[in-house]
C-alpha atoms as a PDB file:
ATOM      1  CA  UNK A   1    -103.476 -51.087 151.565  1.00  0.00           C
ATOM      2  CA  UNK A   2    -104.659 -48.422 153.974  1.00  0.00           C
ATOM      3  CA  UNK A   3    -107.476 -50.084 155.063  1.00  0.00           C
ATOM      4  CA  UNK A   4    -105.234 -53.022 156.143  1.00  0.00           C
ATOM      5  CA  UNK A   5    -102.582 -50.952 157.611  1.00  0.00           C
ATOM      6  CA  UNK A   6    -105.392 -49.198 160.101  1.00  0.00           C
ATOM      7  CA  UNK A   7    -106.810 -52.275 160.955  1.00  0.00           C
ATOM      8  CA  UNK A   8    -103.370 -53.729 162.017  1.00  0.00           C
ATOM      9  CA  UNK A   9    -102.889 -50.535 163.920  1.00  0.00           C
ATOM     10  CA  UNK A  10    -106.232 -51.269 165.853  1.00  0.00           C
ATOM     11  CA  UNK A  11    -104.951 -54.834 166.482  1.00  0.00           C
ATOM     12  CA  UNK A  12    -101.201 -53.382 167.479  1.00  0.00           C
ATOM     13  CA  UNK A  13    -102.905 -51.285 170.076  1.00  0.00           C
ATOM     14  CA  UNK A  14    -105.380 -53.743 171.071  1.00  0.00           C
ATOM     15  CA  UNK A  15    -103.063 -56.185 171.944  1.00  0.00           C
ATOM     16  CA  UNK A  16    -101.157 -53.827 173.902  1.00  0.00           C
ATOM     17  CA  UNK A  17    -103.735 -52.498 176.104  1.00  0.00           C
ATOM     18  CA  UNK A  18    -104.518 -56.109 176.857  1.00  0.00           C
ATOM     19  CA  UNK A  19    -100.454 -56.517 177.721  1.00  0.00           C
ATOM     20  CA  UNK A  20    -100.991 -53.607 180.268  1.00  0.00           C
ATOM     21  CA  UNK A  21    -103.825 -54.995 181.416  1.00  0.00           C
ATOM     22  CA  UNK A  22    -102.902 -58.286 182.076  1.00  0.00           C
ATOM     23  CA  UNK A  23     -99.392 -57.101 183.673  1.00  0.00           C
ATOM     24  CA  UNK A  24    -101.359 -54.668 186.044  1.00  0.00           C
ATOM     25  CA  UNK A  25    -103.730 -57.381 187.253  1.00  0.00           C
ATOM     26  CA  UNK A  26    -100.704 -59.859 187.804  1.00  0.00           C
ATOM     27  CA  UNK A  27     -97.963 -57.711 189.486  1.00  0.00           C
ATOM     28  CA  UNK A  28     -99.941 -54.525 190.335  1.00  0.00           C
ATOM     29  CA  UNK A  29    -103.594 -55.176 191.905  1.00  0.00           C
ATOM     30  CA  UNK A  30    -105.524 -57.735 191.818  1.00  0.00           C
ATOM     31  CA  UNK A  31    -109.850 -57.757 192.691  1.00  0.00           C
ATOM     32  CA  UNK A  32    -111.407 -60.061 195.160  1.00  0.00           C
ATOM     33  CA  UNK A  33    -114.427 -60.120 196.875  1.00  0.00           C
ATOM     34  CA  UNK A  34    -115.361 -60.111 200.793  1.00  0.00           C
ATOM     35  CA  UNK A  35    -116.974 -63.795 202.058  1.00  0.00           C
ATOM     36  CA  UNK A  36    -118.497 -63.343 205.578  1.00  0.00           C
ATOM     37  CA  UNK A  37    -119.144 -61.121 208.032  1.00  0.00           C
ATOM     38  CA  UNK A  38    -116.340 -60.545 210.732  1.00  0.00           C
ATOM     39  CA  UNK A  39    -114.732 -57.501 208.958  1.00  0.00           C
ATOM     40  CA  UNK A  40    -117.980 -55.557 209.440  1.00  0.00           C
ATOM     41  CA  UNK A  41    -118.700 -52.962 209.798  1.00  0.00           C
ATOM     42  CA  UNK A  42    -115.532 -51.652 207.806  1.00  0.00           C
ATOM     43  CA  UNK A  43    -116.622 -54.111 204.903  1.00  0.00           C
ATOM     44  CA  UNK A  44    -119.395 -56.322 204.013  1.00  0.00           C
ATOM     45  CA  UNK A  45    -119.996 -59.928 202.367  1.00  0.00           C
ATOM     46  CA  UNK A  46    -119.863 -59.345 198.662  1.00  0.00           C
ATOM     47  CA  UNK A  47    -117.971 -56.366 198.233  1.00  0.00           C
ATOM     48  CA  UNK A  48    -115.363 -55.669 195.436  1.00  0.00           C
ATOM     49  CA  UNK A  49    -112.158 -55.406 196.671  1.00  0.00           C
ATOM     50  CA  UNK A  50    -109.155 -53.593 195.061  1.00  0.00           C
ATOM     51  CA  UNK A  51    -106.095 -55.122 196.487  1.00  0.00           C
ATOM     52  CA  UNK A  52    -102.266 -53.661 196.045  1.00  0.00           C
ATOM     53  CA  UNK A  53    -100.222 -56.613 195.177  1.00  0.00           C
ATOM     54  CA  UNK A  54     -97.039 -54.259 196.577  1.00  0.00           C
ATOM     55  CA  UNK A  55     -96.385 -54.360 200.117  1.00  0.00           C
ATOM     56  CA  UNK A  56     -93.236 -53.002 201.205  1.00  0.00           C
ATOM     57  CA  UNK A  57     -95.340 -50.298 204.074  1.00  0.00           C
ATOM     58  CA  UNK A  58     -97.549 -52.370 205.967  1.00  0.00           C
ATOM     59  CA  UNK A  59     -98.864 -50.337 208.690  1.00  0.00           C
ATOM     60  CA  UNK A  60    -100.785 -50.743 211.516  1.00  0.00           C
ATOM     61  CA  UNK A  61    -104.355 -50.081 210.516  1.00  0.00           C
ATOM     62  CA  UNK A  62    -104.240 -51.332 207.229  1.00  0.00           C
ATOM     63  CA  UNK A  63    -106.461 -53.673 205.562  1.00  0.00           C
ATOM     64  CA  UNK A  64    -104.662 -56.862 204.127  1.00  0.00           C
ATOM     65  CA  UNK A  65    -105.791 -59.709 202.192  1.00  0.00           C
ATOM     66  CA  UNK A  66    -103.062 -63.383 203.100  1.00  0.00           C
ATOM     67  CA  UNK A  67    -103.371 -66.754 202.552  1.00  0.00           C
ATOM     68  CA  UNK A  68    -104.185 -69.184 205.389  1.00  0.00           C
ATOM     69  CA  UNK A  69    -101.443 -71.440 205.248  1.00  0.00           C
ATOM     70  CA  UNK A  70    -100.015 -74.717 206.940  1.00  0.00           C
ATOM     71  CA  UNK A  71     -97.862 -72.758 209.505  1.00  0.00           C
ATOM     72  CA  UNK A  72    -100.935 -70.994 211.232  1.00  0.00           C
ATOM     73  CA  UNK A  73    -103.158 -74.315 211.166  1.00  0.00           C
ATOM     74  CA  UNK A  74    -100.153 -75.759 212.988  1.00  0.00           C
ATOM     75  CA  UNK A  75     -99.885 -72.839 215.486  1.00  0.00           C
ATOM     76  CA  UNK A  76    -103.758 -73.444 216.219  1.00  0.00           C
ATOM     77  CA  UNK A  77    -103.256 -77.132 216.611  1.00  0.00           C
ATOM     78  CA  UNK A  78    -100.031 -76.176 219.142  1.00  0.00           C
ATOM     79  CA  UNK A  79    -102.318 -73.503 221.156  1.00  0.00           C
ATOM     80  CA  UNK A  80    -106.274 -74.373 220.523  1.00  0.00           C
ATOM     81  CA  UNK A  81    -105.608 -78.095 220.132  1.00  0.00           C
ATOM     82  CA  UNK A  82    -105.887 -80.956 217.627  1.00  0.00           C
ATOM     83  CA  UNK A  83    -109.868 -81.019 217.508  1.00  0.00           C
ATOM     84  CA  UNK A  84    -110.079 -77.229 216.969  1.00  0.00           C
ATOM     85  CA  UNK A  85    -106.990 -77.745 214.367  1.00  0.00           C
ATOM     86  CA  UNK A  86    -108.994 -80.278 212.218  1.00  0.00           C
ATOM     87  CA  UNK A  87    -112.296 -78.653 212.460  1.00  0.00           C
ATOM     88  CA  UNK A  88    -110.582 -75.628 210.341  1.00  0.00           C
ATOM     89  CA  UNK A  89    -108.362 -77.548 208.152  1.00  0.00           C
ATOM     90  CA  UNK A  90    -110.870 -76.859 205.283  1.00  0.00           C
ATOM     91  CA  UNK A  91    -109.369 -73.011 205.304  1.00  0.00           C
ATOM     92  CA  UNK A  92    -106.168 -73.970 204.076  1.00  0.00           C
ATOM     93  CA  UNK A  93    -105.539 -72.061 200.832  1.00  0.00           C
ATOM     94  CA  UNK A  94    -108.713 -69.445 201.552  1.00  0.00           C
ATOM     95  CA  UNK A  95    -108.143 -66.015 201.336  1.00  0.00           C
ATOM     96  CA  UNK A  96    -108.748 -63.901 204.276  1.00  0.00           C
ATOM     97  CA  UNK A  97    -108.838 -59.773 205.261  1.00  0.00           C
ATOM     98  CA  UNK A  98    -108.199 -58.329 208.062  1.00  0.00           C
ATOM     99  CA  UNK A  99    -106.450 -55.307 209.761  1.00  0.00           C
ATOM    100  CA  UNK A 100    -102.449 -54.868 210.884  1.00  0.00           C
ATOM    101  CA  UNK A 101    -102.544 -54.541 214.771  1.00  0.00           C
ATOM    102  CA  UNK A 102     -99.033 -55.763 214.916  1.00  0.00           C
ATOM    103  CA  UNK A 103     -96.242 -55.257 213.224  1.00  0.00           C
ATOM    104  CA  UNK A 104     -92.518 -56.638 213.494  1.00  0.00           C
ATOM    105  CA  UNK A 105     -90.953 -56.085 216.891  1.00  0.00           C
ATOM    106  CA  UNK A 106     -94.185 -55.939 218.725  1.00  0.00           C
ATOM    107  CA  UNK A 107     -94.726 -57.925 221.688  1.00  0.00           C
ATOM    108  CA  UNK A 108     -98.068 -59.699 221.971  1.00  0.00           C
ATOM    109  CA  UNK A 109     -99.720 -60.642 224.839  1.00  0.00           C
ATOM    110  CA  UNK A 110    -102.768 -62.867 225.528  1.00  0.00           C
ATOM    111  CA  UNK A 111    -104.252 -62.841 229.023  1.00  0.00           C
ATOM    112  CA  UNK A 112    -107.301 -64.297 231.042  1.00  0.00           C
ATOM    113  CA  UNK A 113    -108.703 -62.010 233.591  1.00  0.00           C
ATOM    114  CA  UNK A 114    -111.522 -63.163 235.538  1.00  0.00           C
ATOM    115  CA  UNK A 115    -114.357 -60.361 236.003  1.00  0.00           C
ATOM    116  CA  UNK A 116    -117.859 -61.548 237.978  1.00  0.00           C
ATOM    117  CA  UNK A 117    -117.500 -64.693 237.465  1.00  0.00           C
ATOM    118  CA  UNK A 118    -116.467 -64.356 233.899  1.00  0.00           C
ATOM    119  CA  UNK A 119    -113.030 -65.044 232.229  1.00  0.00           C
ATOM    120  CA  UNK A 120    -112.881 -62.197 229.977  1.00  0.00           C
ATOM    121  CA  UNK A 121    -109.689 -62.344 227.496  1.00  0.00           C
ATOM    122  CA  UNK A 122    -107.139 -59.273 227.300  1.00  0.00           C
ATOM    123  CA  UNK A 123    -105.209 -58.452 224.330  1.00  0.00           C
ATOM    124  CA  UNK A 124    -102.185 -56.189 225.008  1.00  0.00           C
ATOM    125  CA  UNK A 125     -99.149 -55.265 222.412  1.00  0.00           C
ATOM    126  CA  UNK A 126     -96.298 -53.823 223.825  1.00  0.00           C
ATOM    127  CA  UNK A 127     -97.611 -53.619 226.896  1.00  0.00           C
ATOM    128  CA  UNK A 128    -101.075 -51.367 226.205  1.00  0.00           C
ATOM    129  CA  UNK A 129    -104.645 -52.923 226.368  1.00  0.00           C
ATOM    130  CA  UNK A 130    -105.381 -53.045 222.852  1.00  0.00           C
ATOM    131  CA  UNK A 131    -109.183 -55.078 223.071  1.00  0.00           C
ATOM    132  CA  UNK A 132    -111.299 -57.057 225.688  1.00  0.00           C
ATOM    133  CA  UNK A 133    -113.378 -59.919 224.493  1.00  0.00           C
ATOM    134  CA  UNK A 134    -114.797 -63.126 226.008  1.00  0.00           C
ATOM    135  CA  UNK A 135    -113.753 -65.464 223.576  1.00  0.00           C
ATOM    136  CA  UNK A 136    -112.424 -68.932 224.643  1.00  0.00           C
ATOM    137  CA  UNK A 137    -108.637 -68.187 223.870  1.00  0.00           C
ATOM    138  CA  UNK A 138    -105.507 -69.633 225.993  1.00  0.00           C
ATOM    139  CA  UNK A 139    -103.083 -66.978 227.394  1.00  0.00           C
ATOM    140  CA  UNK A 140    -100.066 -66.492 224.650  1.00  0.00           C
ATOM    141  CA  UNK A 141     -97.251 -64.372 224.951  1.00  0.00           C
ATOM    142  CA  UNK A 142     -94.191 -64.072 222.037  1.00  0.00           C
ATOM    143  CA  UNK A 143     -92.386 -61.187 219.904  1.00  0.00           C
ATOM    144  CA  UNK A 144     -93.397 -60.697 216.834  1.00  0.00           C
ATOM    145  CA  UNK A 145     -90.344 -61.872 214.255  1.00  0.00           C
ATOM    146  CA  UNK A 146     -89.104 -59.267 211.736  1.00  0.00           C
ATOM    147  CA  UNK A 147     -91.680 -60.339 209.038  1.00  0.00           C
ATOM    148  CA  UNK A 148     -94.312 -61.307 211.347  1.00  0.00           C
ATOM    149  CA  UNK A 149     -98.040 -59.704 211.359  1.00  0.00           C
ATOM    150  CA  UNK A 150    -100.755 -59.619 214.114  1.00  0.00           C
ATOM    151  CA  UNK A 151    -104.143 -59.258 212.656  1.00  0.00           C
ATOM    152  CA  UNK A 152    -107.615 -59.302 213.326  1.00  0.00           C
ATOM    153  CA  UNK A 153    -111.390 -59.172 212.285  1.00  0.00           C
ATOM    154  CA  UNK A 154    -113.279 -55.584 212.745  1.00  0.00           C
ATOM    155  CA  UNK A 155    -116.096 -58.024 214.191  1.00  0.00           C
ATOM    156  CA  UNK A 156    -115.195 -60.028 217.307  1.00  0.00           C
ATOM    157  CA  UNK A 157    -118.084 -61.903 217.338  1.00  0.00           C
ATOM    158  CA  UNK A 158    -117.505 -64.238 214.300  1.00  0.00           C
ATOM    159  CA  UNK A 159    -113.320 -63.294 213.316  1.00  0.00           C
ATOM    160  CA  UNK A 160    -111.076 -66.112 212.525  1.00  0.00           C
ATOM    161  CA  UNK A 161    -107.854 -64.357 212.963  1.00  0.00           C
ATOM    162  CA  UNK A 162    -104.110 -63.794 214.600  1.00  0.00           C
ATOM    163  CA  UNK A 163    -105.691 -64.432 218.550  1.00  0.00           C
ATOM    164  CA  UNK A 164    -107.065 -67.680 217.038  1.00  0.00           C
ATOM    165  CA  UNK A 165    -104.167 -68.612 214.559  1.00  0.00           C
ATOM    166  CA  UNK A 166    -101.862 -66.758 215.014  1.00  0.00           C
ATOM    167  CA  UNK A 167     -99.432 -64.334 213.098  1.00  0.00           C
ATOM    168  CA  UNK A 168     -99.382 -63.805 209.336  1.00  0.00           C
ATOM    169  CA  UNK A 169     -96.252 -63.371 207.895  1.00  0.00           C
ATOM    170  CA  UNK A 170     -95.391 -60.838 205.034  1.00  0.00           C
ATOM    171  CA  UNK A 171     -94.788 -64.046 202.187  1.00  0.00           C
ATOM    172  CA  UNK A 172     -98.085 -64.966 203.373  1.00  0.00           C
ATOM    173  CA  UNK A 173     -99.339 -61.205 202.676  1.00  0.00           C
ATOM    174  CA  UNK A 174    -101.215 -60.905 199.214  1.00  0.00           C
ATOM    175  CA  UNK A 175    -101.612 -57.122 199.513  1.00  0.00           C
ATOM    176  CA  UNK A 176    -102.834 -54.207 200.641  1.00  0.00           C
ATOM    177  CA  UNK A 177    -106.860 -53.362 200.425  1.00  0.00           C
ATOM    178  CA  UNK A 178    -106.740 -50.293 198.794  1.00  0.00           C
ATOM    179  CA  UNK A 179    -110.638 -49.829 197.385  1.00  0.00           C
ATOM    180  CA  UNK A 180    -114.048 -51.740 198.288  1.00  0.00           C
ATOM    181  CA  UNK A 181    -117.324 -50.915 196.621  1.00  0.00           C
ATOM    182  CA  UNK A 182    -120.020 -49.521 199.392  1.00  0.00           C
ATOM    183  CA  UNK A 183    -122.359 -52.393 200.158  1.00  0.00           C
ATOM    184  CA  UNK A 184    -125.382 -52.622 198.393  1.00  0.00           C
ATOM    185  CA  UNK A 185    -127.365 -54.263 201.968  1.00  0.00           C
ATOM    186  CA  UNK A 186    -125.966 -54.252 205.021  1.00  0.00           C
ATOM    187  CA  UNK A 187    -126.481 -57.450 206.840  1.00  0.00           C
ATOM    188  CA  UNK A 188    -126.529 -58.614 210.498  1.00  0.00           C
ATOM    189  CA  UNK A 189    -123.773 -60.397 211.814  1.00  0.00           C
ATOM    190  CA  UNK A 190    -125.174 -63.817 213.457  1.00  0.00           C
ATOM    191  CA  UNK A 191    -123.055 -66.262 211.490  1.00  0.00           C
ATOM    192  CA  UNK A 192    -119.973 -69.468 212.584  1.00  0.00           C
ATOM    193  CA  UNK A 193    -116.375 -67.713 212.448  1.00  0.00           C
ATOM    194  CA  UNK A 194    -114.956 -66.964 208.999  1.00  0.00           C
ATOM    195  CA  UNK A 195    -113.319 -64.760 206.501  1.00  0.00           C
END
């Protein structure tokens, strides 16, 4: 009798570190892993992530992992056009990372200054030059709604992000990026626009 009486004990608290377990990877964090290359140098393809399913202090700087969903492939068919629209139609449903650079309230700005003969891009939020690139991007200018996030890749040379579709909104937000495992090889970054 107390042999069977331990062993139901073992399976009692067996099956409820398996109930904490499962509840903490469903409504707590949840792991991923990084695909590409355009939030290097911060993280790199492969890496574990840790992500913090509760998101009620998005900041600006933080790392967040959404879901590319219908409304920004329809706000890159409205700005980029159609063609560009359909040739990333295959990212609906992908999860993506990348980093808060606007929050609510902010006003974005997207402008084309031409400098020696080249258009170079400007990227200002409320009004302060926040990045300079040369990517082929049409001037946009809105205010951010109340749960409406601007963010973008730590790599502008291959970054699928807000200047391209747009903002992210907080339903769209999976969570925060709270831990990533150090890279076991750093890579370079010559690779099409993803992640």
């Amino acid at each position: 009798m107390n042999k069977l009486r331990k062993r139901l004990i073992e399976i009692i608290k067996y099956l409820l570190l398996l109930n904490v377990i499962l509840f903490i990877t469903t409504f707590v964090v949840q792991l991923g892993f990084v695909s590409g290359k355009s939030m290097e140098p911060s993280f790199y393809n492969s890496e574990l992530l840790v992500i913090y399913k509760f998101k009620p202090d998005i900041k600006k700087g933080d790392v967040v992992s959404f879901t590319y969903e219908q409304a920004q492939q329809q706000y890159l068919s409205d700005v980029l056009g159609q063609q560009y629209a359909n040739q990333n139609v295959n990212k609906l449903g992908e999860r993506h990372i990348k980093r808060v650079v606007g929050l609510p309230g902010d006003h974005i700005k997207v402008a084309v200054v031409p400098k020696k003969d080249i258009n170079y891009n400007q990227l200002f939020i409320n009004n302060e030059l926040v990045l300079e690139f040369q990517e082929q991007v049409p001037p946009q200018e809105y205010t951010l709604n109340s749960d409406q996030y601007f963010v973008l890749g730590d790599n502008r040379d291959v970054s699928f992000d807000s200047l391209y579709h747009g903002p992210i909104t907080k339903n769209e937000i999976i969570g925060k990026v709270v831990y990533h495992t150090p890279p076991l090889k750093k890579e370079g970054n010559n690779e099409s626009r993803n992640n």
